[in-house]
Protein backbone atom coordinates (compact mmCIF):
# COMPACT_ATOMS: atom_id res chain seq x y z
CA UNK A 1 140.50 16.42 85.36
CA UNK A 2 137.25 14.26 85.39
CA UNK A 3 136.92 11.11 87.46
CA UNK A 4 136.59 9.03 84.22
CA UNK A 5 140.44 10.21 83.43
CA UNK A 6 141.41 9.23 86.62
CA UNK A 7 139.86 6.08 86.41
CA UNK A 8 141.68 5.44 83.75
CA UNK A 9 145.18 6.93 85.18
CA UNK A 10 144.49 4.10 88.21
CA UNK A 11 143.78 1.29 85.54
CA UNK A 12 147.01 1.93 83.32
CA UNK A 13 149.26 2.23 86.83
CA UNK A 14 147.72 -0.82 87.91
CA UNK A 15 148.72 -2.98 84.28
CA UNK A 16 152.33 -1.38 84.55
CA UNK A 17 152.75 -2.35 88.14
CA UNK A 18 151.05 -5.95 87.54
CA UNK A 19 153.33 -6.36 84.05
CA UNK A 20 156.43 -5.35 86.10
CA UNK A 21 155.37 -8.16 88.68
CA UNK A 22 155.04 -10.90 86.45
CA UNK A 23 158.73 -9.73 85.53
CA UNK A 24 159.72 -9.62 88.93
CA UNK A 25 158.05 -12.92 89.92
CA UNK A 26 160.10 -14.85 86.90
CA UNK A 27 163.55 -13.47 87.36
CA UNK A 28 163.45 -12.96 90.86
CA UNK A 29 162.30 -16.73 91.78
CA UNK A 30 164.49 -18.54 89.04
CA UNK A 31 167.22 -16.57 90.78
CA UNK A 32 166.48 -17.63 93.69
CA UNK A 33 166.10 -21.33 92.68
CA UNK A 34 169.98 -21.23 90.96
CA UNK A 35 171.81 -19.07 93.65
CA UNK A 36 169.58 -21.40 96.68
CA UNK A 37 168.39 -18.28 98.43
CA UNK A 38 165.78 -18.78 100.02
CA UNK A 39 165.27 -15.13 100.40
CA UNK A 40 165.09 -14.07 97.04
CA UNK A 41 162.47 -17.02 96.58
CA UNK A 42 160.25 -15.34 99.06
CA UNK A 43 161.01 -12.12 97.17
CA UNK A 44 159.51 -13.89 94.12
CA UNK A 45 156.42 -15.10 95.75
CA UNK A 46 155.84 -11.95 97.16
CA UNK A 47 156.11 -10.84 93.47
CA UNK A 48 153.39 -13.15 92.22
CA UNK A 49 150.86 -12.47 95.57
CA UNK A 50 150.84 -8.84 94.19
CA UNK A 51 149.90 -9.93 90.55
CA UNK A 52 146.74 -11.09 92.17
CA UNK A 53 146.74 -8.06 94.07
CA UNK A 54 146.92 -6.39 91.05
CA UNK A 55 144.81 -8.03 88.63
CA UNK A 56 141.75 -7.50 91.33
CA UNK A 57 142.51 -4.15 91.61
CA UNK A 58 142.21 -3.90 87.38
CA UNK A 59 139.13 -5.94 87.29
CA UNK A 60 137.30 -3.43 90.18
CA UNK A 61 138.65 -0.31 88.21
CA UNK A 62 137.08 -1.76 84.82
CA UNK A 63 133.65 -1.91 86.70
CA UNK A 64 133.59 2.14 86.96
CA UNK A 65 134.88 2.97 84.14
CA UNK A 66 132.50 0.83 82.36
CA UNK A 67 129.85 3.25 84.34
CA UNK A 68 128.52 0.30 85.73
CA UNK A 69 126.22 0.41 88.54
CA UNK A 70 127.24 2.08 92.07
CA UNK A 71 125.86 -0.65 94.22
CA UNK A 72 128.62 -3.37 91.74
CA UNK A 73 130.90 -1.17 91.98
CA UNK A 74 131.13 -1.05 95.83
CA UNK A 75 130.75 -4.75 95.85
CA UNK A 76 133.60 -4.91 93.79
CA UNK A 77 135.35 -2.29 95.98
CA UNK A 78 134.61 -4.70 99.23
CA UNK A 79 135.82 -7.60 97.11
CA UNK A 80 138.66 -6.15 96.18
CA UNK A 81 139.41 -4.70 100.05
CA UNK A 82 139.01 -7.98 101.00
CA UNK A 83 141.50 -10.27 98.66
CA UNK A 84 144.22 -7.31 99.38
CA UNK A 85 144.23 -8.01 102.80
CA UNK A 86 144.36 -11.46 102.47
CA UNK A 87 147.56 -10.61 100.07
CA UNK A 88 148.95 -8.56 102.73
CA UNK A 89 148.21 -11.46 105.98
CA UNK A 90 150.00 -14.18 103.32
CA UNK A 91 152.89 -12.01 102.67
CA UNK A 92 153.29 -11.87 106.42
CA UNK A 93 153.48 -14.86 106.83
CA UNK A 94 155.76 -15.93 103.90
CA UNK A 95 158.19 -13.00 105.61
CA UNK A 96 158.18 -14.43 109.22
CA UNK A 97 158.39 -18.24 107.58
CA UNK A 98 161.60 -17.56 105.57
CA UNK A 99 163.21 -15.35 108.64
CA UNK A 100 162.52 -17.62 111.15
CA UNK A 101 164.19 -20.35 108.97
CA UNK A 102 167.20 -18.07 108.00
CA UNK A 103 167.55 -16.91 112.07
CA UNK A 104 167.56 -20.94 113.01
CA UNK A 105 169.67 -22.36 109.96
CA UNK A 106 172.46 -19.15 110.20
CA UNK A 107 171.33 -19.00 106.26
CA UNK A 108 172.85 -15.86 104.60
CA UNK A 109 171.52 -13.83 101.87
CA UNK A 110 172.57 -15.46 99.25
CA UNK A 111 172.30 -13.72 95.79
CA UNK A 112 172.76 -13.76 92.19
CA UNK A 113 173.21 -10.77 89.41
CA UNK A 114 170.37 -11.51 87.93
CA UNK A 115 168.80 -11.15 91.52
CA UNK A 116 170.69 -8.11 92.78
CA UNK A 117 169.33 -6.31 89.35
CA UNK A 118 165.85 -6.68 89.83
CA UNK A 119 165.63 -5.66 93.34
CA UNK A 120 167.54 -2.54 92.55
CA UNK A 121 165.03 -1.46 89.93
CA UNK A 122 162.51 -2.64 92.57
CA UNK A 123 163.80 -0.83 95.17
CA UNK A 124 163.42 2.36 92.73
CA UNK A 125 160.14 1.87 91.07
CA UNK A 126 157.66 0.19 94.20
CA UNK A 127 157.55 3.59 95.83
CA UNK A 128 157.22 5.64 92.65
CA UNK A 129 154.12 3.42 91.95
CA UNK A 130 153.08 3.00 95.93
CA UNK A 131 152.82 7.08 95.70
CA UNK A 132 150.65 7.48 92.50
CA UNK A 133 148.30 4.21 93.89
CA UNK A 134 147.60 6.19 97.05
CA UNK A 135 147.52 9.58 95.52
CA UNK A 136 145.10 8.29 92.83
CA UNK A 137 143.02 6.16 95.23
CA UNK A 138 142.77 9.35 97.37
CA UNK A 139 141.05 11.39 94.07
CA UNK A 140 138.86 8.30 93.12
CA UNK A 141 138.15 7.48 96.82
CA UNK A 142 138.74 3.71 96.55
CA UNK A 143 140.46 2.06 100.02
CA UNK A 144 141.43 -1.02 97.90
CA UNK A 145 143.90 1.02 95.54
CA UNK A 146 145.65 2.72 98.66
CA UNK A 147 145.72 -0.57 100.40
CA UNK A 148 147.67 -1.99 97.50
CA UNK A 149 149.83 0.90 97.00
CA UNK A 150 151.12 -1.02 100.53
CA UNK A 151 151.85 -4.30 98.81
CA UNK A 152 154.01 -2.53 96.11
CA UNK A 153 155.77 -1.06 99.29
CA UNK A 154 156.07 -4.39 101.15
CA UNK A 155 157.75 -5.19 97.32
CA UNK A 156 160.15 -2.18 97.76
CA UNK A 157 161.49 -3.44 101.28
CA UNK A 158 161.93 -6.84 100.68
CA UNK A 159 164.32 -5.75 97.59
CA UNK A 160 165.98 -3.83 100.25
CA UNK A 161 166.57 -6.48 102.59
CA UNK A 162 167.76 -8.66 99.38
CA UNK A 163 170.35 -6.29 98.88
CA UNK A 164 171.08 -5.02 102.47
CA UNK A 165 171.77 -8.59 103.60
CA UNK A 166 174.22 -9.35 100.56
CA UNK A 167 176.28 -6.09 101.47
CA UNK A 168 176.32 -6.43 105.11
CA UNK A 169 177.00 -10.01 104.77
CA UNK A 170 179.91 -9.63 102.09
CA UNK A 171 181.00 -6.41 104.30
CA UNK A 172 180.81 -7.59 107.78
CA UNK A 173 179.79 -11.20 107.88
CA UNK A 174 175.95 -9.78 109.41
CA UNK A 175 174.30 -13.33 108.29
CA UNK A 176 171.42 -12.36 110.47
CA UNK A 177 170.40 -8.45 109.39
CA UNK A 178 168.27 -9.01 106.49
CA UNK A 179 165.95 -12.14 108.89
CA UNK A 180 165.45 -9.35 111.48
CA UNK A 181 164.61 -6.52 109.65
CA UNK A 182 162.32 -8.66 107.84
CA UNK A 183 160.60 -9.64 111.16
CA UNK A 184 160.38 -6.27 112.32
CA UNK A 185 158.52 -5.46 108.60
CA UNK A 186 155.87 -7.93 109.68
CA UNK A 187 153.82 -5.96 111.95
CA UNK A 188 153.90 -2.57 109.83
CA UNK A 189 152.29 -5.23 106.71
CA UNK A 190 150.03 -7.31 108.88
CA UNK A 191 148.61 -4.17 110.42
CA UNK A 192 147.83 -2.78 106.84
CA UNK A 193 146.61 -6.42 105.87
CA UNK A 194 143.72 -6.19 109.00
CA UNK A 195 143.07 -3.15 108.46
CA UNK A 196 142.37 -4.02 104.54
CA UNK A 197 140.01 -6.85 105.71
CA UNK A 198 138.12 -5.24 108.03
CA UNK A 199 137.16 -2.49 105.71
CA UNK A 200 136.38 -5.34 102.92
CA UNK A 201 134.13 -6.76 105.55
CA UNK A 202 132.24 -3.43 107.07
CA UNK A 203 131.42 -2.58 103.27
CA UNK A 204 129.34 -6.03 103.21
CA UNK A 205 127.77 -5.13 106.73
């Protein structure tokens, strides 16, 4: 398979995971908004920081499979390094924001249907479409696609912890499970965030 078809394998991943966002994003934060949990707010955020992930990702696979020139298309590599790291460092912070507030306020996990749906179909398709970002950036060798193969994974684990804290909580009265594994997800997606920058920044050096 030539480069050009994987190109274009990495750009139709990339709309699929970006439409599936913008689905995400509007069911998972009106959810949110009617059942008052805070955490599946967050999880809607999170939902609309990766369709800018995304859409950067699109518009930097566009540039080589328009064959456009090698020295725009590792400026729009850098670029697009760059903004995914600063995707990953805001989800971070939106994570330890909303579990710091749950931890002090004894705030459950409070859910809806509607809510509990999408982050079971989230919980199924982020790592299905973390696996063919990374496998694909691998073959086209572009850091910025593996990098936000990471977001879709950060995606996958918050749906978890959406769903997690609702059983534990209706189970076993945990109020508290979903804030810390949350926390403890910090460092593994701030990590991959720095990482992302600093290679966004050594491609300008």
């Amino acid at each position: 398979m030539n480069n050009t078809s994987n190109i274009k394998r990495s750009l139709q991943i990339e709309y699929l995971s970006t439409i599936w966002m913008a689905f995400e994003f509007v069911v998972g934060f009106t959810s949110g908004i009617k059942a008052g949990s805070i955490l599946l707010i967050a999880f809607g955020l999170d939902s609309f920081l990766e369709i800018i992930s995304g859409s950067t990702l699109i518009w930097r696979l566009k540039k080589e499979f328009n064959h456009a020139p090698e020295k725009e298309i590792a400026q729009a590599e850098k670029k697009s390094s760059f903004i995914v790291g600063i995707i990953l460092l805001l989800l971070s912070v939106y994570v330890i924001a909303v579990s710091v507030f749950n931890l002090a306020t004894h705030q459950s996990a409070e859910s809806s249907l509607s809510g509990i749906l999408i982050a079971i179909a989230s919980v199924i398709l982020m790592p299905i479409f973390t696996f063919k970002k990374r496998s694909l950036g691998k073959i086209i060798k572009s850091d910025a696609l593996i990098e936000d193969g990471m977001c879709n994974i950060t995606c996958a684990y918050m749906a978890g912890t959406v769903l997690l804290g609702a059983i534990l909580t209706a189970l076993f009265n945990l109020w508290w499970v979903d804030s810390i594994a949350a926390l403890i997800l910090v460092y593994f997606i701030a990590s991959e965030g720095i990482e992302s920058l600093q290679n966004g920044l050594k491609k300008a050096e």
